[in-house]
Protein backbone atom coordinates (compact mmCIF):
# COMPACT_ATOMS: atom_id res chain seq x y z
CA UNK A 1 7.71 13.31 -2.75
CA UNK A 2 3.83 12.96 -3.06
CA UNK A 3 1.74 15.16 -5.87
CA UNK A 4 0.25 16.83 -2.89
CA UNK A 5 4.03 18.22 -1.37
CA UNK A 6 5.40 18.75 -5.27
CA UNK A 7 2.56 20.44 -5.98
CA UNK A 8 3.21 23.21 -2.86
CA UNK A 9 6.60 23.29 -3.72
CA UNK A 10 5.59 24.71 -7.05
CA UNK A 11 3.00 26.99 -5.78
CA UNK A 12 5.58 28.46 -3.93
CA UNK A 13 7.74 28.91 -6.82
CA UNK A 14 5.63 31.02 -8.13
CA UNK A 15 4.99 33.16 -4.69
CA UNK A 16 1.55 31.72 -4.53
CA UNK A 17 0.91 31.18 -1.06
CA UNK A 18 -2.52 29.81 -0.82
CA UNK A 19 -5.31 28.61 -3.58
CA UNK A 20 -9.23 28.68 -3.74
CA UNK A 21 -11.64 26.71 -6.12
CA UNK A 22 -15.11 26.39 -6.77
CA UNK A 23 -15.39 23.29 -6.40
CA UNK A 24 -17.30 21.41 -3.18
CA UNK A 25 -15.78 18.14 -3.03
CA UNK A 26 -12.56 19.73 -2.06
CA UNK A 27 -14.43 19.64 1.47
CA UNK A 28 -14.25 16.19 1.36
CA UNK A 29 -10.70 15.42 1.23
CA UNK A 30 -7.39 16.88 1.51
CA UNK A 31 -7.76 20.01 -0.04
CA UNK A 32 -4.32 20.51 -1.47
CA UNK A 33 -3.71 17.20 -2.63
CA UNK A 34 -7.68 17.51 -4.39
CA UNK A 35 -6.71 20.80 -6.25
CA UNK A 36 -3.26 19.33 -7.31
CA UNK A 37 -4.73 16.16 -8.61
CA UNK A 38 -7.57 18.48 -10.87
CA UNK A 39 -4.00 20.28 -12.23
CA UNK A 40 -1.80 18.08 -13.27
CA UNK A 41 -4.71 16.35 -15.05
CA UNK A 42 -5.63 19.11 -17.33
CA UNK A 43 -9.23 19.90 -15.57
CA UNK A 44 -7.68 23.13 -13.77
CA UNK A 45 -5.79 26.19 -14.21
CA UNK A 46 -4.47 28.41 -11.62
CA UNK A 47 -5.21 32.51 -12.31
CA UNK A 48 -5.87 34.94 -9.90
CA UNK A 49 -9.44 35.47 -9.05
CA UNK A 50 -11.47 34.44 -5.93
CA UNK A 51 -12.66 30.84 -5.49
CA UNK A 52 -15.65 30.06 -3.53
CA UNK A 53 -13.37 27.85 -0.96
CA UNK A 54 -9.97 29.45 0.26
CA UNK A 55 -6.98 27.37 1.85
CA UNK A 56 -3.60 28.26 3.14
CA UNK A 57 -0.90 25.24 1.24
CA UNK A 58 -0.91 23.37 4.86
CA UNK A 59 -5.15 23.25 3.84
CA UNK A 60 -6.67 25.26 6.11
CA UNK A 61 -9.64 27.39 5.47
CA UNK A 62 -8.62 30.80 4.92
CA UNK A 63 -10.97 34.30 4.45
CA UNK A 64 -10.08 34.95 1.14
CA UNK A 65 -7.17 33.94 -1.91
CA UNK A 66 -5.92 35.85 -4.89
CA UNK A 67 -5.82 32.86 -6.36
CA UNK A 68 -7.91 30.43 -7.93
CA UNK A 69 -7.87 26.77 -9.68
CA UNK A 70 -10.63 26.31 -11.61
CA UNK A 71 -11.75 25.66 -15.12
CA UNK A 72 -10.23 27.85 -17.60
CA UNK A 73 -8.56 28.24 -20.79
CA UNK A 74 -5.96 31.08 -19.46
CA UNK A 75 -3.81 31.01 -16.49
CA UNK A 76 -0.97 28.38 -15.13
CA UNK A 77 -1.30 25.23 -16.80
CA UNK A 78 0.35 21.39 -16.00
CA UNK A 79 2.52 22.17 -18.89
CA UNK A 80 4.53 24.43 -16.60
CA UNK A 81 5.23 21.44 -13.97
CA UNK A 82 5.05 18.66 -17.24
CA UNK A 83 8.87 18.27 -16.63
CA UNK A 84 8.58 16.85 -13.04
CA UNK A 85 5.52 14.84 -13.19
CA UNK A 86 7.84 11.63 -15.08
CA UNK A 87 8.89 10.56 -11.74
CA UNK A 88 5.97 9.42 -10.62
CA UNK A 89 5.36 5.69 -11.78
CA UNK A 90 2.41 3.87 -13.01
CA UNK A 91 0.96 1.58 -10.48
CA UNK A 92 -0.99 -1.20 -12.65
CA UNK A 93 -3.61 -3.76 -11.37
CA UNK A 94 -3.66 -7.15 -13.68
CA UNK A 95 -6.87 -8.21 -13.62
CA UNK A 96 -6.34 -10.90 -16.44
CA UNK A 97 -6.77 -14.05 -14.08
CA UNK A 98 -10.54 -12.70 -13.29
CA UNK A 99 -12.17 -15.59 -14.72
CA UNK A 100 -10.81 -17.51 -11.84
CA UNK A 101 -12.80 -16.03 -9.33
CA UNK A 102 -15.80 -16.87 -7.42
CA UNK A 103 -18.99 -14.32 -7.49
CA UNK A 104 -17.75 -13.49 -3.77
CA UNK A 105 -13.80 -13.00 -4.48
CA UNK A 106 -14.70 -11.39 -7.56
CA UNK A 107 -17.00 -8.64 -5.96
CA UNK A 108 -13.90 -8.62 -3.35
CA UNK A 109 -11.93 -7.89 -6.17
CA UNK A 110 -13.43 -5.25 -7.53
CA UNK A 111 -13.73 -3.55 -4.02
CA UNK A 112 -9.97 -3.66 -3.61
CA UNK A 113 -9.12 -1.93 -7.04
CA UNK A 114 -11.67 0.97 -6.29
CA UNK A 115 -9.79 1.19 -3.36
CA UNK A 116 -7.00 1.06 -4.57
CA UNK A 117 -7.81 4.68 -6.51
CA UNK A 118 -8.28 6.16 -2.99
CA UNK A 119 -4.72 5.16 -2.45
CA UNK A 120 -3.10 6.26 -5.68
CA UNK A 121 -4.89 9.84 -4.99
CA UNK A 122 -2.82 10.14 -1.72
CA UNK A 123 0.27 9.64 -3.60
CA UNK A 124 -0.14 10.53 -7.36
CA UNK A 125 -3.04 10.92 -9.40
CA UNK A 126 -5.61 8.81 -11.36
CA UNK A 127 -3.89 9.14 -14.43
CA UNK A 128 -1.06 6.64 -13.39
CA UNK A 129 -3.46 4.20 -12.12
CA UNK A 130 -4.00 1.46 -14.61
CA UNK A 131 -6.41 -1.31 -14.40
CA UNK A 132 -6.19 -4.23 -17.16
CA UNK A 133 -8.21 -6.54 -18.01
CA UNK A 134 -11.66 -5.11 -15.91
CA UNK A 135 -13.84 -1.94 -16.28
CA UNK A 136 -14.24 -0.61 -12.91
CA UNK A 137 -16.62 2.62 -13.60
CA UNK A 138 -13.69 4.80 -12.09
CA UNK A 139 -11.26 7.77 -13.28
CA UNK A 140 -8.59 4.72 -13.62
CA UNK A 141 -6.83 4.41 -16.63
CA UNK A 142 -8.48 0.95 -18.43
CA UNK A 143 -6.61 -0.93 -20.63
CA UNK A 144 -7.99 -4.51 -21.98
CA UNK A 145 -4.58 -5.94 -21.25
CA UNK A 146 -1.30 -5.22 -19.30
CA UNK A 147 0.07 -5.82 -22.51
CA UNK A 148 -1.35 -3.21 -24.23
CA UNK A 149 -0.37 -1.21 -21.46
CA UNK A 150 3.16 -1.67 -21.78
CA UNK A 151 2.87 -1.25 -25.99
CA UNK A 152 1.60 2.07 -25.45
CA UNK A 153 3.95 3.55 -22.22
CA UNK A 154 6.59 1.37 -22.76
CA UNK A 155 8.42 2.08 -19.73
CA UNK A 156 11.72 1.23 -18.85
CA UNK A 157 11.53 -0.61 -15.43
CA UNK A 158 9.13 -3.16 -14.71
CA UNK A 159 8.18 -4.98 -11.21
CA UNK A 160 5.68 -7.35 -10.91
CA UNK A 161 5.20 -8.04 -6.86
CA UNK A 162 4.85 -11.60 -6.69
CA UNK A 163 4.67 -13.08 -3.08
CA UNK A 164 6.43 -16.15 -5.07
CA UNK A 165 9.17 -13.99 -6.61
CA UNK A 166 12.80 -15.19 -5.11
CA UNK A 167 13.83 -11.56 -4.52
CA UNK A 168 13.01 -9.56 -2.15
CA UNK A 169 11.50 -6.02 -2.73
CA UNK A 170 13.08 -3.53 -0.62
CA UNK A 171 11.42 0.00 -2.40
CA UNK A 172 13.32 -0.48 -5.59
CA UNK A 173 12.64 2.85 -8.14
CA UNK A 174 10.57 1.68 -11.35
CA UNK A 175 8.36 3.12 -13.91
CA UNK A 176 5.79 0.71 -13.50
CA UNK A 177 4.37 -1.82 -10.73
CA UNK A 178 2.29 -4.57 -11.46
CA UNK A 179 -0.22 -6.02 -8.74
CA UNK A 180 -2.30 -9.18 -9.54
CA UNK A 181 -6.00 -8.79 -9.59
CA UNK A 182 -5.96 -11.55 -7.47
CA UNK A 183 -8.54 -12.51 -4.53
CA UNK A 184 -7.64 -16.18 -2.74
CA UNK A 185 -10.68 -17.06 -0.29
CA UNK A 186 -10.88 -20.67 -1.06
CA UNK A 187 -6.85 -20.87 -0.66
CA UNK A 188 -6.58 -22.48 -4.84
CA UNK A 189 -4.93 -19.79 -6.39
CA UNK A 190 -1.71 -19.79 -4.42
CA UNK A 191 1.25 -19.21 -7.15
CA UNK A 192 -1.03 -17.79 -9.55
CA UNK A 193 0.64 -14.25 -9.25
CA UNK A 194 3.50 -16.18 -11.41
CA UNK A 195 1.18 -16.82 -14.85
CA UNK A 196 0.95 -13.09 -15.14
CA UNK A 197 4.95 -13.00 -14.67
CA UNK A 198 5.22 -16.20 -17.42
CA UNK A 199 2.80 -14.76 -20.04
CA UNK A 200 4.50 -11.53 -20.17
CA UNK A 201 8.20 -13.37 -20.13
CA UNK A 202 7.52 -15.21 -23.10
CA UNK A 203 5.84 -12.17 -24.81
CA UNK A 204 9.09 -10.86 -24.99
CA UNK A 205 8.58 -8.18 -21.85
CA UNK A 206 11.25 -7.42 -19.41
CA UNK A 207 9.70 -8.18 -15.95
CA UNK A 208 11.40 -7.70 -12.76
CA UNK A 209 9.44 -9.94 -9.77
CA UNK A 210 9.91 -8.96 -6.22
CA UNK A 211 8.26 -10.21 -2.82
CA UNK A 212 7.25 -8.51 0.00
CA UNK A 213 8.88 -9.70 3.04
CA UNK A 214 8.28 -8.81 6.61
CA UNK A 215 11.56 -10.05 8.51
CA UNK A 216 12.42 -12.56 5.89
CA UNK A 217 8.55 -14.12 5.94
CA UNK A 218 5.22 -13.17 3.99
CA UNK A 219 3.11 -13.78 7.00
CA UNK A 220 2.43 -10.87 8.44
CA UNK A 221 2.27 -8.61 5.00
CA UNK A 222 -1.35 -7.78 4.12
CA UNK A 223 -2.75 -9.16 0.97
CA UNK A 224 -5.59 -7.09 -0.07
CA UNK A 225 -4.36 -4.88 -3.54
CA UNK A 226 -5.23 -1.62 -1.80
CA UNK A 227 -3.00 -2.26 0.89
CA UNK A 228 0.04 -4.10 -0.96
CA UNK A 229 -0.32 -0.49 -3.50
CA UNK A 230 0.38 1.55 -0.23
CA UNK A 231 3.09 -0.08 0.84
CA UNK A 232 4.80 -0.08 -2.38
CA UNK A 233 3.86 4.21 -2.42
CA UNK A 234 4.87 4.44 0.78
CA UNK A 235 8.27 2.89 0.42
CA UNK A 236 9.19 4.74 -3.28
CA UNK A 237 7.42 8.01 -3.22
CA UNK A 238 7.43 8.52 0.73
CA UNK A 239 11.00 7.06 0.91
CA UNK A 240 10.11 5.05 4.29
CA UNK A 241 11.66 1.54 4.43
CA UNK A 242 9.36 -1.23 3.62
CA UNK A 243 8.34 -2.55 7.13
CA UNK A 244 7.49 0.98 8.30
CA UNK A 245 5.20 0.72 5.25
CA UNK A 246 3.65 -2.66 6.40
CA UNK A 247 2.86 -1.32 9.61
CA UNK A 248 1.01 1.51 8.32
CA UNK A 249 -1.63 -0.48 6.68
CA UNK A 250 -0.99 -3.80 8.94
CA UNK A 251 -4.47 -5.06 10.94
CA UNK A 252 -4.73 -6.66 13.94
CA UNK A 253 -6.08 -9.59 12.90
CA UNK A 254 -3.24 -10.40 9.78
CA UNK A 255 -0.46 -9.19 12.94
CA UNK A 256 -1.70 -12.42 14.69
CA UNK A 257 -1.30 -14.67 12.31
CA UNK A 258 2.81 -13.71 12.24
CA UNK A 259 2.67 -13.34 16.25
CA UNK A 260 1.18 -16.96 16.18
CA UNK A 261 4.35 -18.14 13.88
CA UNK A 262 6.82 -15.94 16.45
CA UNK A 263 5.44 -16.77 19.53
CA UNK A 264 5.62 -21.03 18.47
CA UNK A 265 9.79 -20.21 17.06
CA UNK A 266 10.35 -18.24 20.52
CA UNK A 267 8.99 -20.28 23.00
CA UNK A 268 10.91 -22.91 25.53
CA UNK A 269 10.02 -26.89 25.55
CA UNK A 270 9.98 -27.58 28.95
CA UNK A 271 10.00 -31.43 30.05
CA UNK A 272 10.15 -32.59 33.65
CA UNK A 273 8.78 -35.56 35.05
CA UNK A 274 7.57 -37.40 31.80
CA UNK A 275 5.31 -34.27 31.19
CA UNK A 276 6.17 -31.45 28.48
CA UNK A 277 4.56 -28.15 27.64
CA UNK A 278 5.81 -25.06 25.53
CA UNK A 279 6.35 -21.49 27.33
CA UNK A 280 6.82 -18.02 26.16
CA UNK A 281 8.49 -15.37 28.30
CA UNK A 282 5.87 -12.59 28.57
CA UNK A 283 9.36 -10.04 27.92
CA UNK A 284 8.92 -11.42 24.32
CA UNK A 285 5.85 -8.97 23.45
CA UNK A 286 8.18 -6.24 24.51
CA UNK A 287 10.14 -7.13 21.15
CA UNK A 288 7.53 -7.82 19.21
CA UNK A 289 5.20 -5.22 19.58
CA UNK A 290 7.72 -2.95 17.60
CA UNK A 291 6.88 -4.65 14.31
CA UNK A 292 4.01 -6.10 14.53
CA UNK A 293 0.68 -3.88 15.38
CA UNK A 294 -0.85 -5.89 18.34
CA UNK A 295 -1.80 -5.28 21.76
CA UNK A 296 -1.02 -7.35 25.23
CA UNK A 297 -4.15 -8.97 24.81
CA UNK A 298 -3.30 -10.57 20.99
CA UNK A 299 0.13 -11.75 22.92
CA UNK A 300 -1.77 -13.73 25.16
CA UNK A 301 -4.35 -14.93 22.90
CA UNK A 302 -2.11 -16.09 20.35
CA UNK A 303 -0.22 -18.07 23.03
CA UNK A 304 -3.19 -19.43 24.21
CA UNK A 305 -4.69 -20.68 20.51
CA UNK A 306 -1.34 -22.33 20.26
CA UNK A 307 -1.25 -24.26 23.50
CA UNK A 308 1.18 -22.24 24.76
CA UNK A 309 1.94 -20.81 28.38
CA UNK A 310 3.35 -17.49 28.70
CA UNK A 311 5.58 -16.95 32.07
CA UNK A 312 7.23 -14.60 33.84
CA UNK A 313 10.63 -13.59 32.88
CA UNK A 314 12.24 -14.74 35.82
CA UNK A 315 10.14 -18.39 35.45
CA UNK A 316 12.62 -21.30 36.12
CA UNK A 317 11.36 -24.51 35.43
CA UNK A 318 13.71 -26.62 37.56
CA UNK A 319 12.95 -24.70 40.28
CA UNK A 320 9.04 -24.82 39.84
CA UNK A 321 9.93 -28.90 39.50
CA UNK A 322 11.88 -29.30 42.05
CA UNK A 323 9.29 -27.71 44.84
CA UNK A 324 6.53 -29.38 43.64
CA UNK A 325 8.41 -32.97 44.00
């Protein structure tokens, strides 16, 4: 259950039925989900009293609200929702491995871990964000190391994702993930995700590592931090399996590269008459296109970058043969 949907529940608990604030950037954003966030961190309480923006708990405007979250020292506080909060878990960024970064993957990097806040706000809030290692200017929690991290929270479960890992990850519950600060545009840092996992192993830290998989292959999963974060959200506090979660944050361009791998395993060698080529049946895109987000057009460009003709289902090649002599 996200903050946003928790956060309603309790609302509701108390026969609150809709909630107003003061404050303007709620316009910007999910409304709920931006009021629930200012709670549970301490910067709002809930009392009655008119805000100057109104919403209904599905976040529509409404006219008016008898109640209102805003700064105060009286009124509702986190305290009284403390007891449910634990279940969220603390999504960590490792940025340790920085220094091995170009000027280009390193602004890259630092892109994808202020992204990466967007996400966490969807889900959680900025509190159980942690970034090690880098200071990104955000709400994020900053710690110099992961280390230090886990000194202080200690929590009990620990999973490093780790496209290396030999397990697969499959929305296992933890207290804490760990995602490596980790930007590859020159293709030399392949493995590297499995330092972070060694240093903390012989520090004495229980670490868990788990892959992403798509259909037993990493091709196909995106790579940027941002999107590996939601998938991991998606699968543990959404509850949706783990290649629904890939396909919510899957692009076009990162489908291809799996179609090109599917459509090379799928297709037919066809040799007649000393010649050979490779063929796809154009009924394969029919399959695919349920797990992979790409369009008729990708099918046939893929096929086509891989020298690779795509026929009609009912395509025989001995018959083709035979009538052409």
């Amino acid at each position: 259950m996200r903050l946003k949907h928790l956060f309603v529940e309790f609302l509701r608990s108390r026969g609150i039925e809709c909630i107003s604030t003061n404050s303007r950037k709620v316009l910007g954003e999910d409304p709920i989900a931006y009021i629930a966030r200012n709670f549970v961190s301490g910067k709002f309480r809930i009392f009655e009293g008119q805000g100057r923006f109104s919403f209904d708990l599905d976040g529509n405007r409404v006219d008016a609200c008898r109640y209102v979250a805003w700064k105060s020292r009286e009124g509702i506080s986190r305290e009284e929702i403390e007891d449910r909060l634990g279940d969220f878990p603390y999504l960590v960024v490792d940025c340790s491995l920085a220094g091995m970064h170009s000027e280009k993957e390193l602004r890259s990097l630092k892109k994808q871990v202020n992204w990466t806040l967007r996400v966490v706000r969807e889900f959680m809030w900025d509190e159980r964000y942690v970034v090690a290692g880098m200071d990104t200017g955000t709400s994020a929690q900053h710690y110099p190391s992961v280390e230090d991290f886990l000194d202080q929270i200690r929590p009990e479960r620990v999973i490093l994702l780790d496209p290396g890992a030999d397990e697969e990850f499959g929305g296992e519950k933890a207290d804490c993930y760990i995602i490596g600060g980790i930007v590859d545009k020159t293709g030399n840092k392949r493995g590297t995700t499995a330092l972070i996992y060694e240093r903390l192993m012989e520090k004495g830290y229980s670490v868990e590592r788990r892959k992403i998989l798509l259909r037993g292959d990493v091709i196909g999963v995106p790579d940027r931090i941002n999107h590996i974060a939601e998938i991991v959200l998606r699968a543990v506090i959404d509850g949706t399996s783990v290649e629904e979660a890939i396909l919510s944050v899957q692009s076009r361009k990162i489908a291809r590269w799996r179609l090109r791998k599917e459509i090379v395993r799928n297709s037919e060698k066809i040799k007649r008459t000393g010649r050979s080529f490779r063929a796809i049946r154009k009924s394969f895109f029919e399959d695919v296109k349920l797990w992979l987000n790409v369009e008729l057009e990708d099918f046939y460009r893929c096929a086509s970058d891989m020298g690779i003709i795509v026929v009609d289902e009912d395509f025989n090649p001995a018959k083709i043969f035979n009538v052409c002599g």
